[in-house]
Protein backbone atom coordinates (compact mmCIF):
# COMPACT_ATOMS: atom_id res chain seq x y z
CA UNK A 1 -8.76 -17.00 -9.41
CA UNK A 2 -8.59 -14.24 -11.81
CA UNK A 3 -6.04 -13.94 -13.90
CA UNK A 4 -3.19 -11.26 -14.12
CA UNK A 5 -4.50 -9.63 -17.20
CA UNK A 6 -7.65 -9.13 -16.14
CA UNK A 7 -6.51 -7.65 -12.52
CA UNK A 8 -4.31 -5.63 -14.66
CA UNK A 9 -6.70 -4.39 -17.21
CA UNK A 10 -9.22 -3.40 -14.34
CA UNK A 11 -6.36 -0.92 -12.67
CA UNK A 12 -5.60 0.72 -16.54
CA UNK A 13 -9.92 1.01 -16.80
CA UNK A 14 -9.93 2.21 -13.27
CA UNK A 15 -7.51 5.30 -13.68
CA UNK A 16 -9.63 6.01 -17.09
CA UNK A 17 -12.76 6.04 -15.21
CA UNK A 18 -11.24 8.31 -12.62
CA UNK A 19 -9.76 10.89 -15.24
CA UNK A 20 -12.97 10.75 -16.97
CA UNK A 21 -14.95 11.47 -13.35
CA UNK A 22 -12.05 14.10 -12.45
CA UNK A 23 -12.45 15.79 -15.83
CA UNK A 24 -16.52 15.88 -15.04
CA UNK A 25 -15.36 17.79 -11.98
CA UNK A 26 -14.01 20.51 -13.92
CA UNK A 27 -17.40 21.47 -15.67
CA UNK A 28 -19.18 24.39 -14.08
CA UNK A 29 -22.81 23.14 -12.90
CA UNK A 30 -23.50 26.78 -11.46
CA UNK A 31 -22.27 25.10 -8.08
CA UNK A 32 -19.30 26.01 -6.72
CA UNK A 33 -16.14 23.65 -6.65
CA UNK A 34 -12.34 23.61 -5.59
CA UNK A 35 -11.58 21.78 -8.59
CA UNK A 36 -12.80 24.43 -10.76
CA UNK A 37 -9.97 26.52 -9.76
CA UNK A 38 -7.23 23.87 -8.49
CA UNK A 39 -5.17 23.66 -11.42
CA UNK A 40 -4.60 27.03 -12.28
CA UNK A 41 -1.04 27.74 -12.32
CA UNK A 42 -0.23 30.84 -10.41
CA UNK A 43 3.45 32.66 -11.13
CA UNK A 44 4.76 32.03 -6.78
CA UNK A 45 8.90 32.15 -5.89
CA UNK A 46 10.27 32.58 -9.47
CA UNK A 47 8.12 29.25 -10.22
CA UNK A 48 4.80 28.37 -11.71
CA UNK A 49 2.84 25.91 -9.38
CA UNK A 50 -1.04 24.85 -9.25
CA UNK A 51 -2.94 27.14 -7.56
CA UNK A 52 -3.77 24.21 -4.84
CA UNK A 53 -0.45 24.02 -4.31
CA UNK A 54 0.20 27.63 -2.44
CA UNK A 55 -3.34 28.13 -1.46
CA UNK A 56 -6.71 26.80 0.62
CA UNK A 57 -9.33 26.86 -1.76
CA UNK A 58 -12.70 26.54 -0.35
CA UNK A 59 -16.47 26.84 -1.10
CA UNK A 60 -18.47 28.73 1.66
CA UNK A 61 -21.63 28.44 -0.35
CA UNK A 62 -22.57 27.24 -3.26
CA UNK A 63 -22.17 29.63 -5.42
CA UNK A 64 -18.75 31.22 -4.43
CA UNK A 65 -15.65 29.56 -4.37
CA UNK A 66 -12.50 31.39 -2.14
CA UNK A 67 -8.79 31.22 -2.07
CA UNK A 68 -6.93 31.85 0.92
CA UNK A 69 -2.92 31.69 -0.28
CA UNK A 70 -0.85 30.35 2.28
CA UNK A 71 1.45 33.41 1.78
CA UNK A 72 -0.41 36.70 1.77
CA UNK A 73 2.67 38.12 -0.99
CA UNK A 74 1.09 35.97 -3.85
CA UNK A 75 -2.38 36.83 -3.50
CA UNK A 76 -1.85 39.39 -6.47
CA UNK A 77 -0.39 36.66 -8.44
CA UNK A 78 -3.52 34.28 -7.59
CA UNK A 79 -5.90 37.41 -8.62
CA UNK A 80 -3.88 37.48 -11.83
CA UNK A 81 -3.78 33.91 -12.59
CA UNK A 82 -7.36 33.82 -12.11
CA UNK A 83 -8.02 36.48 -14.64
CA UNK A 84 -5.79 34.61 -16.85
CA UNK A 85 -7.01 31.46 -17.12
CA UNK A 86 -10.44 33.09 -18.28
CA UNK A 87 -13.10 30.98 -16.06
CA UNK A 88 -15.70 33.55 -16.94
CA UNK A 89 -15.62 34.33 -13.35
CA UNK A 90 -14.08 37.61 -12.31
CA UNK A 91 -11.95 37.40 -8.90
CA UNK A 92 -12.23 39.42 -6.79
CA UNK A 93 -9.98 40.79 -3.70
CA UNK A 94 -11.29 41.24 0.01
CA UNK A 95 -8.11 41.33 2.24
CA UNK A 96 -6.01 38.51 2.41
CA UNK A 97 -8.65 36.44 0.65
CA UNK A 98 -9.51 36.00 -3.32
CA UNK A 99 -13.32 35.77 -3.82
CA UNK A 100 -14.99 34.66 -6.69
CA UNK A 101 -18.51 34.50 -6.92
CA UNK A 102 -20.13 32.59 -9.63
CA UNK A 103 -23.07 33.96 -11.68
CA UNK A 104 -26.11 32.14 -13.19
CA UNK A 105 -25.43 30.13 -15.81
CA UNK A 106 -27.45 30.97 -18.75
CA UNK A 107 -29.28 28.00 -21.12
CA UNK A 108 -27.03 28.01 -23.48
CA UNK A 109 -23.97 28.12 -21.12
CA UNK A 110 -25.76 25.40 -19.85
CA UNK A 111 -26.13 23.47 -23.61
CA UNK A 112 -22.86 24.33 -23.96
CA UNK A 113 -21.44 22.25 -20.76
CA UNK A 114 -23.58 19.89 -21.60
CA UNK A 115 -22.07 18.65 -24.93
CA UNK A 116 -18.22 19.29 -23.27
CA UNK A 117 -19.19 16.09 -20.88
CA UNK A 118 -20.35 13.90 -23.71
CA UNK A 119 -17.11 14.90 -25.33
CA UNK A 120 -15.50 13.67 -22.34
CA UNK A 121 -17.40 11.17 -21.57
CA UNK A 122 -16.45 9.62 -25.05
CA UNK A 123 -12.85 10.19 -24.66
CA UNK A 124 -13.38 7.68 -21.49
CA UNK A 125 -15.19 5.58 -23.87
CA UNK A 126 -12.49 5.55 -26.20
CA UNK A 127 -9.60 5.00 -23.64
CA UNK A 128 -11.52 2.49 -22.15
CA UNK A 129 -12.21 0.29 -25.61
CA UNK A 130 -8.54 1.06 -26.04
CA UNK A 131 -7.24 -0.76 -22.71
CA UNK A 132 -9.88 -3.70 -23.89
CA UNK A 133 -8.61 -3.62 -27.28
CA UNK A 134 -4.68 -4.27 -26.00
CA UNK A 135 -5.86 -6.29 -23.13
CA UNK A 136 -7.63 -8.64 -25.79
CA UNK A 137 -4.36 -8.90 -27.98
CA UNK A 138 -2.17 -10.00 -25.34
CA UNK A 139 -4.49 -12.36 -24.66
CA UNK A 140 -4.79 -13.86 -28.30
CA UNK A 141 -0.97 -13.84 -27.80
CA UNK A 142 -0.50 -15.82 -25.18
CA UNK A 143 -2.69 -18.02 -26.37
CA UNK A 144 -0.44 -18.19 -29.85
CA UNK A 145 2.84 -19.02 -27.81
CA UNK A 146 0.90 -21.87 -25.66
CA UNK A 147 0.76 -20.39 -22.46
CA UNK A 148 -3.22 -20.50 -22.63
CA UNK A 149 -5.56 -23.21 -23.64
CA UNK A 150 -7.88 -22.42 -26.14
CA UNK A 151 -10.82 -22.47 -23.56
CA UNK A 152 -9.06 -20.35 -20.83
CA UNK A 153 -8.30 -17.36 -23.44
CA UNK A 154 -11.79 -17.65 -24.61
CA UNK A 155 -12.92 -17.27 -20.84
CA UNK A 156 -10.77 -14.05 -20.20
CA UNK A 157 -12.35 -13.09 -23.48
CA UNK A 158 -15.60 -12.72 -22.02
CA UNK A 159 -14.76 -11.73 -18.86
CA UNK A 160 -12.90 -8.67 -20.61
CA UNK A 161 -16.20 -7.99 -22.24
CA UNK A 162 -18.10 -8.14 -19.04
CA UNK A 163 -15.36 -6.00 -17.42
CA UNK A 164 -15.17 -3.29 -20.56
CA UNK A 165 -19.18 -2.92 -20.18
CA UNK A 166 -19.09 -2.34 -16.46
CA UNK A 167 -16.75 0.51 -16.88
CA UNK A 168 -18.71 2.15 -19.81
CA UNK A 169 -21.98 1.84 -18.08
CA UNK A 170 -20.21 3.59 -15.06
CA UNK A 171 -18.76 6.38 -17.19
CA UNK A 172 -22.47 6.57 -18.82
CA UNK A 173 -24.01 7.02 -15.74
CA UNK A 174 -21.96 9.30 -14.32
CA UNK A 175 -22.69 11.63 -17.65
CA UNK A 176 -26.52 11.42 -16.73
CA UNK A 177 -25.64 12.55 -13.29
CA UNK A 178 -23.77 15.73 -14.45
CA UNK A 179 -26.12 16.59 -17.40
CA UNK A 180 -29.33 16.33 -15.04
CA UNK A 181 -27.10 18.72 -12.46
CA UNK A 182 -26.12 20.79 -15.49
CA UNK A 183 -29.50 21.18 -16.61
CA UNK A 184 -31.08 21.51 -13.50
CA UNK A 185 -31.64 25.53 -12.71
């Protein structure tokens, strides 16, 4: 049976891992994505909301990505968020549809997006050793007010170890997936 601190821990690591991953997502390989664009905030009904909130983004090839705004009145508003949030991709309108075409990423773009994801890929290290760090007082804790033997808190010791490595070897591995597709032409 594993214990409730270690079940816990796992969820707290597993959310870090996923921001980490999501925050990968964001990097531009030269392929088009929707999460690229996704969290631009666009100015819609008086309000500012994410741009994947009032619009289908979509990627008909690799190398465009195109909005489609639920309401055709906004699509000036999308254009201009767009140009606002300076991607380095110009958008650009065809109808009721924002196109944006991405160009070819030089080598130092690509150097460039390289050493963002091992910045991020440390901050997931970091949050990561942070959860073990906690996780491992608490434990040390409960040990000091007798609710676990010597032995058991030793046990979840390791096992928090084991647990914390897992995680950072995932987060590592994912970083040699993006920087081979970032340096890939």
């Amino acid at each position: 049976m594993t214990h409730p601190i270690l079940t816990d821990m796992q969820g707290q690591m597993k959310k870090a891992l996923d921001h980490t991953l999501h925050e990968f997502g964001t990097i531009r390989t030269g392929k088009a994505s929707p999460s690229m664009v996704e969290g631009v905030m666009v100015e819609a009904y008086g309000t500012t909301m994410r741009l994947k909130d009032c619009a289908a983004i979509t990627t008909p090839d690799p190398r465009l990505i195109q909005i489609t705004p639920w309401d055709k009145s906004i699509i000036h508003n999308v254009e201009k968020a767009l140009q606002t949030a300076n991607l380095g991709i110009n958008p650009l309108l065809d109808g009721g549809v924002v196109r944006m075409p991405l160009p070819e990423l030089s080598r130092e773009r690509r150097q460039e997006f390289v050493k963002v994801a091992h910045r991020l890929a440390e901050e997931g290290h970091v949050s990561i050793r942070n959860i073990r760090h906690a996780v491992m007082d608490a434990t040390k804790k409960q040990q000091k007010e007798g609710k676990l033997s010597e032995d058991d808190a030793r046990r979840i010791e390791k096992e928090i170890q084991l647990i914390t490595d897992r995680f950072i070897k995932d987060i590592d591995a994912h970083l040699a997936a993006k920087e081979k597709e970032l340096t890939t032409v």
